[in-house]
Protein backbone atom coordinates (compact mmCIF):
# COMPACT_ATOMS: atom_id res chain seq x y z
CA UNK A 1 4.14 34.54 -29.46
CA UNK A 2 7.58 35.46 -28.30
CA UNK A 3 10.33 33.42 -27.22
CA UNK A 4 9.81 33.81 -23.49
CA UNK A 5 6.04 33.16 -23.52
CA UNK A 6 6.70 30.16 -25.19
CA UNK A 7 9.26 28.62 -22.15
CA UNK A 8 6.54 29.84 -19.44
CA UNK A 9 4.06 27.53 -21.17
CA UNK A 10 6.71 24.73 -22.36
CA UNK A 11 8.04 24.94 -18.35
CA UNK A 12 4.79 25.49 -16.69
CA UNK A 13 6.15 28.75 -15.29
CA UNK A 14 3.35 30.52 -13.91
CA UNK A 15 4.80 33.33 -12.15
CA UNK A 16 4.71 36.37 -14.73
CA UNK A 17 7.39 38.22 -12.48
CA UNK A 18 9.59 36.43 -14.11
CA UNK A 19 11.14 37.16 -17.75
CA UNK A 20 13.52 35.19 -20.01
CA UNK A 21 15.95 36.72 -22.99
CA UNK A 22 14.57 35.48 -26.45
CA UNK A 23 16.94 33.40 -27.07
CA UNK A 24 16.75 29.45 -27.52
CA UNK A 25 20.26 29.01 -26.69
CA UNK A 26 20.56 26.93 -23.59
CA UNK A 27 24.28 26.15 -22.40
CA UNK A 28 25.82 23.70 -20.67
CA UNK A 29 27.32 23.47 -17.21
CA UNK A 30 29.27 21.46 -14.61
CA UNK A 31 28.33 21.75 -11.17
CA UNK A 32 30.22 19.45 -8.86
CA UNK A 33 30.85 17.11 -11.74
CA UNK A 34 27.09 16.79 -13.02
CA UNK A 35 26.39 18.41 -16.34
CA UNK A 36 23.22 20.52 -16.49
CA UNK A 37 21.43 23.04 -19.24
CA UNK A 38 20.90 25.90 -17.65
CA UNK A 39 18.30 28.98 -18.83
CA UNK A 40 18.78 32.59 -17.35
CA UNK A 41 16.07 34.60 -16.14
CA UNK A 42 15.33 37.62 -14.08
CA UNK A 43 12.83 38.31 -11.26
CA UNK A 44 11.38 41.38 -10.70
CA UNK A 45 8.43 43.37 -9.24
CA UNK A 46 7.25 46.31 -7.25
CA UNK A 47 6.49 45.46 -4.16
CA UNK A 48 3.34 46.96 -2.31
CA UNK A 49 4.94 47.34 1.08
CA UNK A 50 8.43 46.61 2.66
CA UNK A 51 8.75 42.77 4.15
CA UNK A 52 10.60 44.31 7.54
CA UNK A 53 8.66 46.63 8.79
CA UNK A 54 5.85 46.67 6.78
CA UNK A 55 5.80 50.48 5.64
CA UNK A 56 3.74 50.87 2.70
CA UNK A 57 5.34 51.74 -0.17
CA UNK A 58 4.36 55.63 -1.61
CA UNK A 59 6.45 57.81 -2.86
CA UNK A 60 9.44 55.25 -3.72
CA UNK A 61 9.68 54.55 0.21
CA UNK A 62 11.12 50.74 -1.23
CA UNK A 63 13.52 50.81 -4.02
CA UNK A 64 14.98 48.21 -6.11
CA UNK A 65 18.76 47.94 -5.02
CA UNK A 66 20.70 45.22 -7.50
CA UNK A 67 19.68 41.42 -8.34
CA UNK A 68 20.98 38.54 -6.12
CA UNK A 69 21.59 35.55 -8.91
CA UNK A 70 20.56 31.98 -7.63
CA UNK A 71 20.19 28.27 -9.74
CA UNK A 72 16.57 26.83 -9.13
CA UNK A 73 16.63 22.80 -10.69
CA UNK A 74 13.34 23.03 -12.82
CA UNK A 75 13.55 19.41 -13.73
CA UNK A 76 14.55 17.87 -17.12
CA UNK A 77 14.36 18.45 -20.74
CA UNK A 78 15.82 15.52 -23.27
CA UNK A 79 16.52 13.45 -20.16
CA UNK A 80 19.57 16.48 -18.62
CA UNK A 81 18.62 18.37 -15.88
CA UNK A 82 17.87 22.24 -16.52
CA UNK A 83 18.68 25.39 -14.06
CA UNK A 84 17.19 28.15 -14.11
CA UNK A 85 20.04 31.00 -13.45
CA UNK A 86 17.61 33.48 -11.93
CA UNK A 87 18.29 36.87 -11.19
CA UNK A 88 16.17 37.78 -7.88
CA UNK A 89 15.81 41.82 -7.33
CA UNK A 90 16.72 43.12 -4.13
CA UNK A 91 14.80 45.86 -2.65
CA UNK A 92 16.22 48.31 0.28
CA UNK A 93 13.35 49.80 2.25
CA UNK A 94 14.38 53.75 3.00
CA UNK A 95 12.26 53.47 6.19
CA UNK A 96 14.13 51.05 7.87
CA UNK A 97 17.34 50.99 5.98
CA UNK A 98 16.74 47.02 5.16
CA UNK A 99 17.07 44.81 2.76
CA UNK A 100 14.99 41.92 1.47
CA UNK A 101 14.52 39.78 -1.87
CA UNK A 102 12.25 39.19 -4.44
CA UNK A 103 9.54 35.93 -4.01
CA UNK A 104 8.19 34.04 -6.32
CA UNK A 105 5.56 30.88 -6.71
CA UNK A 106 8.29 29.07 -8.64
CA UNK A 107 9.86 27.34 -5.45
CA UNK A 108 9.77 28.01 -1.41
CA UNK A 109 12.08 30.74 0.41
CA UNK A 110 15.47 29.78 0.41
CA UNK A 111 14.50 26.41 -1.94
CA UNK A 112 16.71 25.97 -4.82
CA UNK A 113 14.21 22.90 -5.92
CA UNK A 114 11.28 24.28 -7.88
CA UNK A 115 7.95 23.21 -6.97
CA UNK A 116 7.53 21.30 -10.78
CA UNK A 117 10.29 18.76 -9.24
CA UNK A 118 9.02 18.22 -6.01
CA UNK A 119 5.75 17.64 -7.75
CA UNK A 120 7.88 14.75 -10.14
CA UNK A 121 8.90 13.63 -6.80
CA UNK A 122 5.43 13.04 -4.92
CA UNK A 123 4.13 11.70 -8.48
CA UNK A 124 7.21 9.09 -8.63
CA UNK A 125 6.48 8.19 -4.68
CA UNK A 126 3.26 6.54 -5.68
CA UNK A 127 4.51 4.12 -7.72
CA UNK A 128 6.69 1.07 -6.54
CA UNK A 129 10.13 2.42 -6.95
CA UNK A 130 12.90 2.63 -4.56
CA UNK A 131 13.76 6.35 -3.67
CA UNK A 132 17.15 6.35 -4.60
CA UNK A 133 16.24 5.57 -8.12
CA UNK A 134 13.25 8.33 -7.40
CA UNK A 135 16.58 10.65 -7.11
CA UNK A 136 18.68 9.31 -10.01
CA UNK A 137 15.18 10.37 -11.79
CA UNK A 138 14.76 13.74 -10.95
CA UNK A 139 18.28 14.68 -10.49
CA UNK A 140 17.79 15.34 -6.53
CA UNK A 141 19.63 13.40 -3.17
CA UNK A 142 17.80 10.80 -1.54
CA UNK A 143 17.58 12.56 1.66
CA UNK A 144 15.94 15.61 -0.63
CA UNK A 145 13.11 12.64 -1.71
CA UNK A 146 12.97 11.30 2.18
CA UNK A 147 11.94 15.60 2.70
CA UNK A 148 9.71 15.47 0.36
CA UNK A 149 8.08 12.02 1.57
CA UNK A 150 7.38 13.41 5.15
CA UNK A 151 6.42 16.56 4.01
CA UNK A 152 3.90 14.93 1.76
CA UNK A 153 2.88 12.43 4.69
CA UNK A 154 2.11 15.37 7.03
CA UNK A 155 -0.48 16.92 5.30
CA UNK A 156 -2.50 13.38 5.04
CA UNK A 157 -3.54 13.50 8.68
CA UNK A 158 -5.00 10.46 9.99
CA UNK A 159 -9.01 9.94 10.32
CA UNK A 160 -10.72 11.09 12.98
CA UNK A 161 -13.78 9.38 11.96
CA UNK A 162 -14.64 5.65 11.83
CA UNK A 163 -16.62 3.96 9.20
CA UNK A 164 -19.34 1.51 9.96
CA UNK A 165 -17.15 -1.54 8.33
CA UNK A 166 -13.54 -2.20 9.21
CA UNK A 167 -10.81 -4.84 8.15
CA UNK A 168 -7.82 -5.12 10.43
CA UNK A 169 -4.60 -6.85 9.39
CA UNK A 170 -0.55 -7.29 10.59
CA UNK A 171 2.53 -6.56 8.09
CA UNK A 172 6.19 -7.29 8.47
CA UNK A 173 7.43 -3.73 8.35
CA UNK A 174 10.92 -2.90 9.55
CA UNK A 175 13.29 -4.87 11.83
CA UNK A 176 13.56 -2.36 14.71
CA UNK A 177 9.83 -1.36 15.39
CA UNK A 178 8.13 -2.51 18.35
CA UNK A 179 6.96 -5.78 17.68
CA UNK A 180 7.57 -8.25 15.37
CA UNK A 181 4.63 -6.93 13.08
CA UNK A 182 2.81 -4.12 12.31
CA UNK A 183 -1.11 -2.72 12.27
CA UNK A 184 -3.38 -1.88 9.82
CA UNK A 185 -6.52 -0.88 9.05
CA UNK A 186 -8.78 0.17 6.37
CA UNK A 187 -12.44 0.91 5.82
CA UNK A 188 -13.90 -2.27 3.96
CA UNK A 189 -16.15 -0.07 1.98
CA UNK A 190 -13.91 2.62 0.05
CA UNK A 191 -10.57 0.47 0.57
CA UNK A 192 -8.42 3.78 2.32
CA UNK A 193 -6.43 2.82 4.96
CA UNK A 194 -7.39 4.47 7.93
CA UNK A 195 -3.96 4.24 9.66
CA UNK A 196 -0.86 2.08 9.98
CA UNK A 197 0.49 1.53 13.46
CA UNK A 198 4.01 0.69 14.60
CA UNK A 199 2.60 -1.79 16.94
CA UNK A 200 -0.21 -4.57 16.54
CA UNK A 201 0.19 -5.40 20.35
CA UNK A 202 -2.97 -5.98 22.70
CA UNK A 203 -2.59 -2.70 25.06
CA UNK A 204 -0.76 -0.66 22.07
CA UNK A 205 -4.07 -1.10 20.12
CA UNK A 206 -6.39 -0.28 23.09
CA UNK A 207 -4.81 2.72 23.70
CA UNK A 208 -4.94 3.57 20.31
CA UNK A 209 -8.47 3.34 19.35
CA UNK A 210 -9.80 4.94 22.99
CA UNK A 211 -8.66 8.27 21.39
CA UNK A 212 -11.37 7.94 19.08
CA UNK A 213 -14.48 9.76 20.35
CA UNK A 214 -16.84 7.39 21.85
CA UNK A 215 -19.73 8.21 19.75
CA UNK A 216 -17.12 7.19 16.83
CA UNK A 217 -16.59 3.80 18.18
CA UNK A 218 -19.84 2.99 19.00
CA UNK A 219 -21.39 3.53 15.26
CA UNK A 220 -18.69 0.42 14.25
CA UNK A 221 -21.12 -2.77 13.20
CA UNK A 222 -18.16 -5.35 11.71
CA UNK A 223 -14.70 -5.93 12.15
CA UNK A 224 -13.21 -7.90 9.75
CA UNK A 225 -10.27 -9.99 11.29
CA UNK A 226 -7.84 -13.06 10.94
CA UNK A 227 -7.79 -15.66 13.57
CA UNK A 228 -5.29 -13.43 15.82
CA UNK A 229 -6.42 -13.94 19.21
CA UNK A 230 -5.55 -10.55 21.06
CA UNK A 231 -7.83 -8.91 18.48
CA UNK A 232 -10.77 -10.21 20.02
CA UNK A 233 -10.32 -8.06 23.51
CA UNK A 234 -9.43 -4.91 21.48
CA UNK A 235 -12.35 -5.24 19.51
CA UNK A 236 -14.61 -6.15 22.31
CA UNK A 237 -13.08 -3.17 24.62
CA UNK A 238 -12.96 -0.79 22.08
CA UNK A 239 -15.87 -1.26 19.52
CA UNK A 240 -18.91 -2.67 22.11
CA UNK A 241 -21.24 -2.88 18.93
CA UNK A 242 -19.02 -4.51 16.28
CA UNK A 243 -19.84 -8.18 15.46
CA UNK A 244 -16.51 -9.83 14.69
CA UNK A 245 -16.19 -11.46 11.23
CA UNK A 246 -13.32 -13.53 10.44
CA UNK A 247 -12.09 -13.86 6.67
CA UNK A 248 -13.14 -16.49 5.12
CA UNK A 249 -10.24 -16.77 3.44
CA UNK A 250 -8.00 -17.81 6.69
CA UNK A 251 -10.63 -20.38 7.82
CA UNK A 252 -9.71 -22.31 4.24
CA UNK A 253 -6.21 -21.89 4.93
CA UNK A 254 -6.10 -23.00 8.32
CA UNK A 255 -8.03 -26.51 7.04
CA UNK A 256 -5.65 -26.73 3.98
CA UNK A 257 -2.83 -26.21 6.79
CA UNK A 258 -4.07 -29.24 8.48
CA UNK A 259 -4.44 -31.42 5.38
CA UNK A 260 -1.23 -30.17 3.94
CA UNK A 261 0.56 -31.48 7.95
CA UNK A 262 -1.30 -34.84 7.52
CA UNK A 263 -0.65 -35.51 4.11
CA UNK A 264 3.47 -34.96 5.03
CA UNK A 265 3.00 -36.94 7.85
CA UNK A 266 1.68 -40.19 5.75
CA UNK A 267 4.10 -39.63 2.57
CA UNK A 268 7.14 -39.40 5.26
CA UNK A 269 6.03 -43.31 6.19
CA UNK A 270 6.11 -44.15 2.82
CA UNK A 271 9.48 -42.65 1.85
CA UNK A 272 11.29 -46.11 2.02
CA UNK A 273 8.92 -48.63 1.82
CA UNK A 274 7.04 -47.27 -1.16
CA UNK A 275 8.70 -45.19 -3.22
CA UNK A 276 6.76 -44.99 -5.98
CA UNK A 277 3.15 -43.73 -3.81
CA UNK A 278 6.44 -40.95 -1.66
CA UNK A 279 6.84 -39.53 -4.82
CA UNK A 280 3.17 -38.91 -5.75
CA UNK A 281 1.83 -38.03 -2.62
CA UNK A 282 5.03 -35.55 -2.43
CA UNK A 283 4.51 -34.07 -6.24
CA UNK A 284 0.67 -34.14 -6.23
CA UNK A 285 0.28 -31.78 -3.30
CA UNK A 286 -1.88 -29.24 -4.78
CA UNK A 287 -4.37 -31.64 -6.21
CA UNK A 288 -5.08 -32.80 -2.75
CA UNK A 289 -5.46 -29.71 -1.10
CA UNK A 290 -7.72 -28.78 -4.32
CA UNK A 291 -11.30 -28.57 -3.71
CA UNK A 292 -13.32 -32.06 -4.27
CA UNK A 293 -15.84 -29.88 -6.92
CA UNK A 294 -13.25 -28.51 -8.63
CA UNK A 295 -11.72 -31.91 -9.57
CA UNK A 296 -11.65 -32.65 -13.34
CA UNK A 297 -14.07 -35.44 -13.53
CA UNK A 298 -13.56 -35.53 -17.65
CA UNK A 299 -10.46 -35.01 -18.95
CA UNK A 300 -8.17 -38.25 -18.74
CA UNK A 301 -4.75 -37.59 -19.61
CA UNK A 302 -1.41 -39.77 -19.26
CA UNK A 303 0.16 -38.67 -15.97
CA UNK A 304 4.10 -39.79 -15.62
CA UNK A 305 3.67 -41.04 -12.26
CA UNK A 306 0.58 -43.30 -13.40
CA UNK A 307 -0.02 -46.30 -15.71
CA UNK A 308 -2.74 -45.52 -18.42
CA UNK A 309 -5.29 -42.70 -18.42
CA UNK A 310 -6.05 -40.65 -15.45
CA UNK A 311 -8.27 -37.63 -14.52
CA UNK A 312 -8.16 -35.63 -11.67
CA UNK A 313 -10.55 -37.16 -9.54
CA UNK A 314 -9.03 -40.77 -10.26
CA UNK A 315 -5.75 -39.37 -8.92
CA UNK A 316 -6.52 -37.69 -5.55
CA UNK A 317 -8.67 -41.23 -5.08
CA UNK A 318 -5.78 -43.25 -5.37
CA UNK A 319 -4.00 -40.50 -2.97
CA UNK A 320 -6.14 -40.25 -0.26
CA UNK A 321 -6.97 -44.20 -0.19
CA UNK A 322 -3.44 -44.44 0.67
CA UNK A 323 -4.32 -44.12 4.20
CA UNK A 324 -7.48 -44.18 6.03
CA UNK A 325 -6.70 -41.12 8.29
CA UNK A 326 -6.22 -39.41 5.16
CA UNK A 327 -9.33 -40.11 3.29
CA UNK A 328 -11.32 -39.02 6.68
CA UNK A 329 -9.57 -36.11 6.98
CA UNK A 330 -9.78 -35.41 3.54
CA UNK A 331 -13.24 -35.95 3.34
CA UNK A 332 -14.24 -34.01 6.63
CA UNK A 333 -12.11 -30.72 5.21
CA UNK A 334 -13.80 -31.09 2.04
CA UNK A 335 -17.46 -31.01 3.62
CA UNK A 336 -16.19 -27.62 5.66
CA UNK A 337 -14.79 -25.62 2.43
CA UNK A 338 -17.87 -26.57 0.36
CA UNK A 339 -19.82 -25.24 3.45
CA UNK A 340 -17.73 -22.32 2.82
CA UNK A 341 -18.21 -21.45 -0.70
CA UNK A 342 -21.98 -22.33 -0.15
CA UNK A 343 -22.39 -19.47 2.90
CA UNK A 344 -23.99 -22.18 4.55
CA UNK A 345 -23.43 -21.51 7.92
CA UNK A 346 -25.57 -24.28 9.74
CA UNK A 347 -24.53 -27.43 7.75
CA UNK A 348 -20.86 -25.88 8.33
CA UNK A 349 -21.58 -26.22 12.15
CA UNK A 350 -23.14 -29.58 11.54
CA UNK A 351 -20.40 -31.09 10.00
CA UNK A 352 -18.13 -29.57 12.39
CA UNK A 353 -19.95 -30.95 15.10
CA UNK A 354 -20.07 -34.80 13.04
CA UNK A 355 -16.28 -34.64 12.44
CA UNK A 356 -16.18 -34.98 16.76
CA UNK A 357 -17.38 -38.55 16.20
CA UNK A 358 -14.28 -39.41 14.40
CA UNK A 359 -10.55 -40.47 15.97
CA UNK A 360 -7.81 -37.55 13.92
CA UNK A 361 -4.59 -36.68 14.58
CA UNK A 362 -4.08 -33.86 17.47
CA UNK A 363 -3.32 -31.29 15.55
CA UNK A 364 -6.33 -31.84 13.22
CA UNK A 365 -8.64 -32.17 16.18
CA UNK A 366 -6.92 -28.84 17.49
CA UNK A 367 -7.65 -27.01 13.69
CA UNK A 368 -11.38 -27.97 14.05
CA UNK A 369 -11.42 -26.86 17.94
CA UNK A 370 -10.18 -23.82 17.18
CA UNK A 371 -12.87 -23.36 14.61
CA UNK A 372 -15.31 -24.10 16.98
CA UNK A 373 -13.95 -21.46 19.36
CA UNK A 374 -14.82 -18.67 16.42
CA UNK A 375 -17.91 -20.49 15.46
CA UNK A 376 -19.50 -17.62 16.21
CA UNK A 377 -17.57 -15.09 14.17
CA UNK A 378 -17.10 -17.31 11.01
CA UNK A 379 -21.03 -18.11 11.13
CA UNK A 380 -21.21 -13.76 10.81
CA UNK A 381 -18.53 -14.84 7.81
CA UNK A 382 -20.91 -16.93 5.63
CA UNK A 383 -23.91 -14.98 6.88
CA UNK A 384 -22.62 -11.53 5.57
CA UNK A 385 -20.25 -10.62 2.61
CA UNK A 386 -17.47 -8.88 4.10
CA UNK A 387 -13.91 -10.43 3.33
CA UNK A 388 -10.34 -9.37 4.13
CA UNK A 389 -9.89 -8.88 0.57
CA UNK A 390 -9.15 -4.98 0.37
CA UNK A 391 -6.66 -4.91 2.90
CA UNK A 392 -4.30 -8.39 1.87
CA UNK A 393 -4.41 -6.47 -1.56
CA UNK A 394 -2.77 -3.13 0.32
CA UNK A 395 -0.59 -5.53 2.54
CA UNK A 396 0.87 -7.47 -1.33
CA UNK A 397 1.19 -3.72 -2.80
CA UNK A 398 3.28 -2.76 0.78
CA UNK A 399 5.40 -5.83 0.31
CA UNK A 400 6.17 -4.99 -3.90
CA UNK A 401 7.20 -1.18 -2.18
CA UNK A 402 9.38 -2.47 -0.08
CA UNK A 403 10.80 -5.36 -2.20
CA UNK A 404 11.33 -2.11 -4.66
CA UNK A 405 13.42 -0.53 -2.07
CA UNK A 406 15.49 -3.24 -0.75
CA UNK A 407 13.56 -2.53 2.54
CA UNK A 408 13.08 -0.21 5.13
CA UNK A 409 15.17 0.80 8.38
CA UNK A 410 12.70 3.93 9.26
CA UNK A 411 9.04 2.94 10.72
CA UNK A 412 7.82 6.54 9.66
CA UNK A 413 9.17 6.92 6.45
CA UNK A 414 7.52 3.21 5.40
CA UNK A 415 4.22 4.24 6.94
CA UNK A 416 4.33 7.49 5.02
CA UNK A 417 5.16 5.91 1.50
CA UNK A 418 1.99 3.36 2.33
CA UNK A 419 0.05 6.58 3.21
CA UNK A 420 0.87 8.18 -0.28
CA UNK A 421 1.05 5.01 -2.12
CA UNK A 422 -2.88 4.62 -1.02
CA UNK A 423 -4.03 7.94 -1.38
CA UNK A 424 -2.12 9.25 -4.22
CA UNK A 425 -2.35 6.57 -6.26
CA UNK A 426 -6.16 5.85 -5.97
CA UNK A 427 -7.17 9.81 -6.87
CA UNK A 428 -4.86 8.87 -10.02
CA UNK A 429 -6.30 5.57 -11.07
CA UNK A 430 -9.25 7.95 -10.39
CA UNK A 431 -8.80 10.48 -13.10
CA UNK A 432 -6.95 8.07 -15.33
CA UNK A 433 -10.32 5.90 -15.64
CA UNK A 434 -12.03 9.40 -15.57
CA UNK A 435 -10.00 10.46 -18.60
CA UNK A 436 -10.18 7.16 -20.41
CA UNK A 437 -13.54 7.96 -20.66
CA UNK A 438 -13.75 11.12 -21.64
CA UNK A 439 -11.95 9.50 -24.69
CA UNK A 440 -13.60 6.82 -25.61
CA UNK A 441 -17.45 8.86 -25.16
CA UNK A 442 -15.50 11.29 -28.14
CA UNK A 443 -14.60 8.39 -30.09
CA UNK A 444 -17.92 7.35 -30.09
């Protein structure tokens, strides 16, 4: 094997139009204070017709007619960028009197980045790393990654179909974009994100999802929701079928909300009168807001805020007999989450409907009202499996992309990193599981 078949493979230079010198000698040059290793080439061919007019080419009608020389970036070897100092043959067509140049696969028309880097580039782009260091990497500009990005972006067009199952979520996303937050939504079966919109308000959503066809909407069984009020006229305008399902997940954290408020409220009247009980009730937050059967009933250990033994049961006991409200509240929000975790949905009602026989503090009474107002859709909750689960993993993976890049001005260029980030990165989990075991069935 010669020298030159040995750089197309080593390069992943498919275009046999092109031919190197065998040589192994690769200098070194500046260009605009960068130093780069730079291999020469040449590109040639005959040509079937003339890329003007289109005459065929018999009888030496196109000629070849000198080499233009141009520097395609091919990417890296021993972490310095390579050119490729490639001679391009220029043809002059005797029908027409033009002139045109040599093609090839290695990059686009008037492209001095090879396809190999922009393919670095996409690769990078699905990982969470700022673009500018996506540059530094592959020896580009930002702006040339930001190309790249919406490039990429456009040729992931959105869904025009609907699955039977959707979650629907809000994001902070940038500062200047419509509202405050953003939308998005993903099919609860597969996990892809269906679409990210600038906008989660009421009519910006309506208008949205009436594009979709209405045989589309009307095949939608479950939405999958927070407690976000607006959602519920969207859903019911848009998707007449869908029951509405709200995440389990933000019913426990609106009761833990309540009990977190109350048990402020009674450590604040305790900050000067009893310091001693301030300080636990103020350090010993999470064991109160900890569920009652997960409560180490065994295990007594020394504490430094307690005299003698103590598990964790004998601790919250002390905590919530502090106050009376407390240990009513306490024990009312307990009943509710184990409801919860048991998926049963008529002793939740129940003891929603017993905690109405009890005096609370407003804004407890207004938590457990405004669980009875979605009674209906957090009944569908504990009745069915469907969670908000795949799409508050997407929203934590959007917020690690744009902690990575120090934020985003640009709407569009966030939505398309999400885009790529989703779709990108889940056909490469794909084939890295895929080829994991491949290996480990030829191990065996």
């Amino acid at each position: 094997m010669t020298y030159a078949s040995s750089i197309h493979q080593l390069l992943s230079i498919e275009d046999k139009n092109i031919t190197f010198n065998d040589t192994l000698v690769l200098p070194t040059v500046t260009i605009k204070d960068k130093t780069y290793r730079q291999l020469s080439g040449t590109l040639s061919y005959t040509p079937s017709c003339c890329e003007k007019c289109g005459v065929q080419n018999n009888h030496h009608t196109v000629i070849k007619y000198g080499f233009k020389t141009i520097r395609l970036l091919l990417g890296d070897i021993n972490f310095s960028p390579l050119l490729l100092q490639l001679k391009k043959q220029r043809f002059l067509c005797k029908a027409c009197g033009e002139t045109f140049i040599a093609t090839t696969t290695l990059a686009d028309k008037n492209c001095h980045i090879s396809h190999i880097v922009k393919r670095k580039i996409i690769d990078l782009l699905t990982e969470e790393m700022a673009m500018s260091t996506i540059a530094k990497h592959t020896f580009v500009s930002p702006h040339t990654v930001i190309r790249v990005l919406r490039r990429t972006a456009k040729t992931f067009m959105t869904h025009c179909h609907l699955p039977e199952t959707i979650c629907i979520d809000e994001f902070k996303s940038v500062q200047n974009c419509v509202g405050k937050m953003s939308f998005i939504f993903c099919d609860a079966q597969t996990h892809d994100i269906i679409d990210v919109l600038e906008s989660r308000k009421q009519q910006d959503l309506i208008d949205y999802f009436l594009r979709f066809d209405a045989s589309e909407r009307l095949r939608v069984k479950f939405v999958v929701m927070d407690m976000y009020k607006p959602y519920i006229k969207v859903i019911q305008t848009c998707f007449p079928n869908a029951n509405i399902i709200i995440d389990k997940f933000h019913v426990v954290q609106h009761l833990n909300r309540a009990l977190n408020r109350l048990r402020v409220e009674i450590m604040n009247t305790y900050r000067y009168s009893r310091p001693t009980d301030y300080r636990k009730l103020k350090q010993l937050w999470q064991l109160v807001l900890k569920n009652r059967e997960n409560l180490d009933v065994e295990r007594f250990e020394t504490h430094r805020l307690f005299d003698g033994l103590m598990t964790e049961k004998m601790i919250v006991d002390y905590l919530v007999d502090l106050s009376p409200q407390l240990s009513r509240v306490h024990h009312i929000i307990n009943n509710l989450k184990f409801d919860i975790a048991s998926n049963d949905s008529q002793q939740f009602i129940d003891d929603l409907n017993a905690s109405k026989s009890y005096q609370l503090r407003q804004y407890v009474r207004t938590s457990l009202n405004s669980l009875m107002y979605y009674i209906d859709e957090i009944r569908l909750s504990l009745e069915y499996r469907y969670t908000n689960g795949p799409i508050e993993g997407l929203n934590n993976r959007i917020k690690n992309i744009k902690r990575s890049g120090y934020g985003y001005r640009n709407f569009y260029n966030l939505r398309a990193r999400i885009l790529i980030v989703n779709r990108l990165f889940k056909n490469k989990k794909t084939d890295n599981e895929e080829h994991s075991s491949l290996s480990a069935n030829k191990v065996a």
